[in-house]
C-alpha atoms as a PDB file:
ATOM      1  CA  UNK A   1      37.287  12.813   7.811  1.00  0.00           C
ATOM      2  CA  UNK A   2      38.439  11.350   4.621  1.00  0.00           C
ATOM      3  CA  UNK A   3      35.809   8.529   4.586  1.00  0.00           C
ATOM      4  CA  UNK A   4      33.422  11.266   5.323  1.00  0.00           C
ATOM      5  CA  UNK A   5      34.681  12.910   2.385  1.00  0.00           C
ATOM      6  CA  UNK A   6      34.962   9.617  -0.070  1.00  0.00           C
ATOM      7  CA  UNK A   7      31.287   9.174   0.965  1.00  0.00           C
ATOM      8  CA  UNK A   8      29.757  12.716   0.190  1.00  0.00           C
ATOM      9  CA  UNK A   9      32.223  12.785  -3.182  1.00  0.00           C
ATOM     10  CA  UNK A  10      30.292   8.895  -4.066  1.00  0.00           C
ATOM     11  CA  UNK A  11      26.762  10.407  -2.991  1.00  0.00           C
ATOM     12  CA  UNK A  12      27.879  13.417  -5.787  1.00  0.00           C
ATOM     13  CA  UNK A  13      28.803  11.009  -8.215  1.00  0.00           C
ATOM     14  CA  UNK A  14      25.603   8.438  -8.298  1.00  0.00           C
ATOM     15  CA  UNK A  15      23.109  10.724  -6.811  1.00  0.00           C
ATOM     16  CA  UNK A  16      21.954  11.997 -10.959  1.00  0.00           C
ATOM     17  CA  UNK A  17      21.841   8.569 -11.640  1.00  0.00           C
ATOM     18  CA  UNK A  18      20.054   7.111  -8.353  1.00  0.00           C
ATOM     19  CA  UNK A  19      17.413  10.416  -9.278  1.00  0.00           C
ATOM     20  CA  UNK A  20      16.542   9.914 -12.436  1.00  0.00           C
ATOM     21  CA  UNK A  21      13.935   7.197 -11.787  1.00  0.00           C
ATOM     22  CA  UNK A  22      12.952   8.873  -8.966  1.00  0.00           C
ATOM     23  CA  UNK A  23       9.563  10.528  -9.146  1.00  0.00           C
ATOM     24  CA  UNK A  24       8.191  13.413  -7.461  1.00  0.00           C
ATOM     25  CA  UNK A  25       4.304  13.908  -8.753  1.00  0.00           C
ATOM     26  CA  UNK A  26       2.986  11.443  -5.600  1.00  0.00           C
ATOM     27  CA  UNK A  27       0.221  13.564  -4.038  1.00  0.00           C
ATOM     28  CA  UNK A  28       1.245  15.456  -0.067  1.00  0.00           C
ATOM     29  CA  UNK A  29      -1.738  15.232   1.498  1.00  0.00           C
ATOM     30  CA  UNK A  30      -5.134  13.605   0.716  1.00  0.00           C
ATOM     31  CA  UNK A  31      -6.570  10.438   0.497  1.00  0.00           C
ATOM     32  CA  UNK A  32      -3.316   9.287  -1.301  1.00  0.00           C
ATOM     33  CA  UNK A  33      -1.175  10.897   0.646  1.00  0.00           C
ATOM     34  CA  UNK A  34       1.935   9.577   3.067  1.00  0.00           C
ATOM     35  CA  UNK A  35      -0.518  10.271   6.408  1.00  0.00           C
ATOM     36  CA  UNK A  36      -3.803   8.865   4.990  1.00  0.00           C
ATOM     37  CA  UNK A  37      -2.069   5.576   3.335  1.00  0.00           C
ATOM     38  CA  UNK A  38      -0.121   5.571   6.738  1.00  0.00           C
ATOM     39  CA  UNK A  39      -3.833   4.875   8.647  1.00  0.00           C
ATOM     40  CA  UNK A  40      -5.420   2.955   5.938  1.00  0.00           C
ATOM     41  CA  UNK A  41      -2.368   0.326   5.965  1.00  0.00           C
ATOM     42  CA  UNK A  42      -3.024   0.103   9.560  1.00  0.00           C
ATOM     43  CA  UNK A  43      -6.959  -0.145   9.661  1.00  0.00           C
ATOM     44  CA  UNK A  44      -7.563  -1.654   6.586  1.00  0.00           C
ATOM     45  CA  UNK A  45      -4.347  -3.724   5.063  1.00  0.00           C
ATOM     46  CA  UNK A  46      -3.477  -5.150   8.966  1.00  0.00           C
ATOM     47  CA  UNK A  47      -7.011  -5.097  10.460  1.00  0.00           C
ATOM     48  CA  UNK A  48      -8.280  -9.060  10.449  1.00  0.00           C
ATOM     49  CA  UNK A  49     -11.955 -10.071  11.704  1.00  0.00           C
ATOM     50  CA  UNK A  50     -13.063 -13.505  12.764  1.00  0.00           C
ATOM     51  CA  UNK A  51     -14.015 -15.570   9.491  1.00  0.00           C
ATOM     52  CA  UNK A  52     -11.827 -13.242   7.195  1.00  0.00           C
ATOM     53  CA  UNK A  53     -10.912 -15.188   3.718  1.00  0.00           C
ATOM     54  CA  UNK A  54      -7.240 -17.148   4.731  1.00  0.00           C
ATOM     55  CA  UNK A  55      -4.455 -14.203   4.871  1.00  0.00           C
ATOM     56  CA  UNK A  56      -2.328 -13.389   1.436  1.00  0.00           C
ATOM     57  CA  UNK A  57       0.436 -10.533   2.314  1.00  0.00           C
ATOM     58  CA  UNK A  58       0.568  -9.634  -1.784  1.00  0.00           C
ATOM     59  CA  UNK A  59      -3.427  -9.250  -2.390  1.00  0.00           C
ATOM     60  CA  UNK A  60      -3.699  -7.591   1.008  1.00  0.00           C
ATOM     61  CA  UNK A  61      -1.309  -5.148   1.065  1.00  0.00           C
ATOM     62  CA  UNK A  62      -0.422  -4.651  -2.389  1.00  0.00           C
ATOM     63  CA  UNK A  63      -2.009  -1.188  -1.922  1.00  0.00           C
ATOM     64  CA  UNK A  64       1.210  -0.110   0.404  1.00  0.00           C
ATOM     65  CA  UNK A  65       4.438  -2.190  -0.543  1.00  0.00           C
ATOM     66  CA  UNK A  66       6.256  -2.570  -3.910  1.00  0.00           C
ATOM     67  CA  UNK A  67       6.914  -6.061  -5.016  1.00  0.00           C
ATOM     68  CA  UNK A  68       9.248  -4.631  -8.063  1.00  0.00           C
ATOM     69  CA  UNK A  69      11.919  -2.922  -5.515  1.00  0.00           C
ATOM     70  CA  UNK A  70      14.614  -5.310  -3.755  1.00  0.00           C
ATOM     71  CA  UNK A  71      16.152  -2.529  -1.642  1.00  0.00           C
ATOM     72  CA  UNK A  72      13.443  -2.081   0.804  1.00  0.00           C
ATOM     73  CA  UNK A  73      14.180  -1.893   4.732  1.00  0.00           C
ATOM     74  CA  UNK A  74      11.414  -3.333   6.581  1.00  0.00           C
ATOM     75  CA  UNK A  75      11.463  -4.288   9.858  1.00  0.00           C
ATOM     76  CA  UNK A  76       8.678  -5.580  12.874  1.00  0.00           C
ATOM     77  CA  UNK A  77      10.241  -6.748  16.399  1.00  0.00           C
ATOM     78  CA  UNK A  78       7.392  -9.688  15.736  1.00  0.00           C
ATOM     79  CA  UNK A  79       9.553 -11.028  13.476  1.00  0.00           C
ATOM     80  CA  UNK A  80      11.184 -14.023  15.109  1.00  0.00           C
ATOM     81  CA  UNK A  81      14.501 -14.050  13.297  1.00  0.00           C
ATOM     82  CA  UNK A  82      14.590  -9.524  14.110  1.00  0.00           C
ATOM     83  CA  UNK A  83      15.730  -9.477  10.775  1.00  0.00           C
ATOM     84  CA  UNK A  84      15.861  -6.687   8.179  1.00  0.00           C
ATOM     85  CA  UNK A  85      13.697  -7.906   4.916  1.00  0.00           C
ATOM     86  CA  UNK A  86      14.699  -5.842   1.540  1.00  0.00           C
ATOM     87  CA  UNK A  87      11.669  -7.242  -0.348  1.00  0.00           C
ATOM     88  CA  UNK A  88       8.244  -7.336   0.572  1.00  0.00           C
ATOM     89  CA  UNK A  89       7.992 -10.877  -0.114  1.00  0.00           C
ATOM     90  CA  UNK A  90      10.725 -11.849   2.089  1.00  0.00           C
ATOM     91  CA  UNK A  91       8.664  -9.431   4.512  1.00  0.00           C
ATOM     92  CA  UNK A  92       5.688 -11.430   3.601  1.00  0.00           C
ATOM     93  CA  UNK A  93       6.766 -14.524   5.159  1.00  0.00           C
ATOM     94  CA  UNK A  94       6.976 -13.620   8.621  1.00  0.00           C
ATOM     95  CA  UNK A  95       3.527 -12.777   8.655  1.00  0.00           C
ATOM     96  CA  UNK A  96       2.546 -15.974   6.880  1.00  0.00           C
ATOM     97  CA  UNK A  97       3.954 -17.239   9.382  1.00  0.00           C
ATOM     98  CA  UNK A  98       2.066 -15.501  11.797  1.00  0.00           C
ATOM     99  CA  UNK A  99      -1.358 -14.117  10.998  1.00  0.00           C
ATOM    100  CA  UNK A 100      -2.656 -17.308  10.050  1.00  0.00           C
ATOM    101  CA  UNK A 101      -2.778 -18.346  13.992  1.00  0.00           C
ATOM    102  CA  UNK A 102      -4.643 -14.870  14.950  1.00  0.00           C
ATOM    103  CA  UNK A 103      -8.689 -15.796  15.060  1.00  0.00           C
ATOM    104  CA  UNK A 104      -8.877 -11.471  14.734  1.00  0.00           C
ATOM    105  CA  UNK A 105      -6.514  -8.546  14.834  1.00  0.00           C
ATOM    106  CA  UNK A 106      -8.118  -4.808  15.840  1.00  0.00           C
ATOM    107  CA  UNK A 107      -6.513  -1.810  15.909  1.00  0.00           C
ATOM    108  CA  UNK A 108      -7.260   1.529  17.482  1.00  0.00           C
ATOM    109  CA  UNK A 109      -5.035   4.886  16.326  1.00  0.00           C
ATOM    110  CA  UNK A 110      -3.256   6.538  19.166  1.00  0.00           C
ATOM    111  CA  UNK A 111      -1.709   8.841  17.665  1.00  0.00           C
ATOM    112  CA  UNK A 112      -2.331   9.809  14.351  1.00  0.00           C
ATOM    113  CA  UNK A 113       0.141   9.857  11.521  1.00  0.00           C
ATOM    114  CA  UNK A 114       1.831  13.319  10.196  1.00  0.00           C
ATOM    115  CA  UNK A 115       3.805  13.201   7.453  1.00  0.00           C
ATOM    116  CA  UNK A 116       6.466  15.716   6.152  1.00  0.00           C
ATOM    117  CA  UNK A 117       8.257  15.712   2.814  1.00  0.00           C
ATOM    118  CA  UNK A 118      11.729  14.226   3.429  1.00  0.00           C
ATOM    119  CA  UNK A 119      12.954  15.472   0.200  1.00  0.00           C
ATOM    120  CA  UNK A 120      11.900  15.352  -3.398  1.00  0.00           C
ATOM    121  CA  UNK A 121      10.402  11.502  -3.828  1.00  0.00           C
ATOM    122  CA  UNK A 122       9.926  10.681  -0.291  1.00  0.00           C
ATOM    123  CA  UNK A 123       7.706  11.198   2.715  1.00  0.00           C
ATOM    124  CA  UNK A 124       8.045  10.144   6.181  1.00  0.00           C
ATOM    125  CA  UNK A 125       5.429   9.483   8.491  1.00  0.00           C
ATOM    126  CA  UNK A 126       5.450   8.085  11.974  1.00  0.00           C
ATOM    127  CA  UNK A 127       1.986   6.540  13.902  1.00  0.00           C
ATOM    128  CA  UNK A 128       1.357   4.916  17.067  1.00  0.00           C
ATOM    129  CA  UNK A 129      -1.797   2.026  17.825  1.00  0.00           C
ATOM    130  CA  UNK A 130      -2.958  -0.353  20.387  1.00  0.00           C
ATOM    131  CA  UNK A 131      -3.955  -3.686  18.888  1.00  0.00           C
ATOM    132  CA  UNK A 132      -6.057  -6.547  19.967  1.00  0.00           C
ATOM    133  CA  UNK A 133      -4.818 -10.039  18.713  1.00  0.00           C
ATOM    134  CA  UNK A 134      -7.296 -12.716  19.405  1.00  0.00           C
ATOM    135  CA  UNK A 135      -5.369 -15.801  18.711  1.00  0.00           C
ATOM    136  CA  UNK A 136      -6.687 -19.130  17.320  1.00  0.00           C
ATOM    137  CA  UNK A 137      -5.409 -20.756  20.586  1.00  0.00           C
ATOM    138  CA  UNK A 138      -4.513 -19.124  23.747  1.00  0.00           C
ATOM    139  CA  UNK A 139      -5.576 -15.976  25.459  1.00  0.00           C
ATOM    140  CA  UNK A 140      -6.119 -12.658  24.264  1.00  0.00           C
ATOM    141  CA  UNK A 141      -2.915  -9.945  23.645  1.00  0.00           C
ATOM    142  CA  UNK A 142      -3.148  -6.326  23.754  1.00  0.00           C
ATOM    143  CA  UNK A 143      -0.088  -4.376  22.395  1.00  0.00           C
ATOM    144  CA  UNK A 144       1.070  -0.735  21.630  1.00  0.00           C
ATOM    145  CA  UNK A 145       3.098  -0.132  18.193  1.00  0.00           C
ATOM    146  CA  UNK A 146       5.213   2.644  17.010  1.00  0.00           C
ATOM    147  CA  UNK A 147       5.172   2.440  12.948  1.00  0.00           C
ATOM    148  CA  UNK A 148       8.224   4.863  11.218  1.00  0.00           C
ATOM    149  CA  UNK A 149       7.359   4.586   7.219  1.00  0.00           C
ATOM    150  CA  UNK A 150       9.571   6.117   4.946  1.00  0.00           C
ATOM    151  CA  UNK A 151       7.716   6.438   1.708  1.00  0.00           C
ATOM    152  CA  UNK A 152       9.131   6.503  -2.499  1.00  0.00           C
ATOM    153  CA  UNK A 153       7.228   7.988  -4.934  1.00  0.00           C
ATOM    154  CA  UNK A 154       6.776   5.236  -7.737  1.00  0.00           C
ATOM    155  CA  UNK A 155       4.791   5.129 -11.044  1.00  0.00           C
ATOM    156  CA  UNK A 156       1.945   3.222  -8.829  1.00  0.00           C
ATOM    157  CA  UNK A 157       1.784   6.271  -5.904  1.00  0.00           C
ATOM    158  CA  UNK A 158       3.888   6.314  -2.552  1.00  0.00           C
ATOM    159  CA  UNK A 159       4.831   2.521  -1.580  1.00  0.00           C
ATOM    160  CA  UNK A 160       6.474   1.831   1.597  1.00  0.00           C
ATOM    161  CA  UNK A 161      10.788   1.925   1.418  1.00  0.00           C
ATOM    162  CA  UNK A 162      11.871   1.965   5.205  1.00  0.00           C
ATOM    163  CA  UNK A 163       9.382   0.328   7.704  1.00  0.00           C
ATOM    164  CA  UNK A 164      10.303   0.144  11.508  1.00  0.00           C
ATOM    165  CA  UNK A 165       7.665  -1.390  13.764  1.00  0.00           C
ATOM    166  CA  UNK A 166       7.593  -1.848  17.995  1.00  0.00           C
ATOM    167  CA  UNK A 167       5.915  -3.005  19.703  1.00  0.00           C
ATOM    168  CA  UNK A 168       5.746  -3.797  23.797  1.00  0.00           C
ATOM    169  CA  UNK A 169       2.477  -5.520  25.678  1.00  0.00           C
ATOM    170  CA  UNK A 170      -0.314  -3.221  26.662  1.00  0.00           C
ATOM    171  CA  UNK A 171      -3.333  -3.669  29.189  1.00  0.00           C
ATOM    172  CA  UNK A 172      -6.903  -4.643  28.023  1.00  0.00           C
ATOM    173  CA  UNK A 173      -7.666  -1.178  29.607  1.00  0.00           C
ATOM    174  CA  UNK A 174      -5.635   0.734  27.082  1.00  0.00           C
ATOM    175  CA  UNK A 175      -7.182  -1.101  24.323  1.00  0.00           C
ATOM    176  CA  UNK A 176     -10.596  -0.071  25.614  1.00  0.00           C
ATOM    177  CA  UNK A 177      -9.710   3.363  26.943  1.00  0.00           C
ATOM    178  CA  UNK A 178      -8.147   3.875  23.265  1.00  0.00           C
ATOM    179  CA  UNK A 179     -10.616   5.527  20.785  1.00  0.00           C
END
């Protein structure tokens, strides 16, 4: 109980400062809104075809992560280390590691993302896909993810905070059966 209350008294005390660059003027709903960025990060910042120019995490997802912040959460069970990044860079090179041995990368929405205001600032939205990685080498994978984005308002729209991804193997049915 009193570490409960230390905490809420500490929350009191830096929560005016922790607010004040805080903005609250991103958009709800809309084509720059939590859901629609949610499906656009997946379809159009993820999606990779065969002959693609080489893969560059900061030019091709600029439009969804904020290079400026290093107290992000972002997270992806494809990460081999199952680490927590705090900066998008950091976040950056596990897929540098990665993306550059995928000949192609489709995705299919499953479940499409709803978002809900979180509080003033922030939106949360959650989405599930099936995926098709062709790798250079090797045979073809089919997977199902679960995305959880928390989103901050910033002076450049809503950019990705808290990131969770899972995903577990799928069948090449699913992938085809998925519309």
């Amino acid at each position: 109980m009193k570490h409960a209350a230390m905490a809420f008294t500490a929350a009191l005390l830096f929560a005016p400062a922790w607010a004040a660059d805080l903005r609250t003027d991103c958009p709800l709903s809309g084509k720059d809104g939590a859901a629609a960025l949610h499906r656009d990060w997946v379809m159009t910042g993820w999606e990779r075809a065969a002959g693609d120019p080489e893969f560059n995490f900061r030019k091709d997802l600029a439009r969804w992560y904020d290079f400026t912040s290093t107290d992000l959460s972002l997270f992806d069970d494809f990460d081999p280390e199952l680490r927590v990044r705090t900066t998008a860079d950091d976040y950056g090179k596990v897929w540098y590691g990665l993306v550059p041995k995928f000949k192609s990368v489709h995705h299919k929405i499953t479940e499409e993302p709803h978002a809900v205001a979180v509080g003033p600032g922030y939106s949360h939205s959650v989405l599930e896909f099936v995926f098709e990685v062709t790798p250079k080498q090797g045979d073809v994978m089919h997977l199902v993810s679960r995305t959880s984005i928390l989103w901050r308002c910033t002076p450049a729209g809503w950019k990705i905070y808290k990131e969770h991804n899972s995903a577990r193997p799928t069948t090449a049915a699913a992938w085809r059966n998925a519309k």
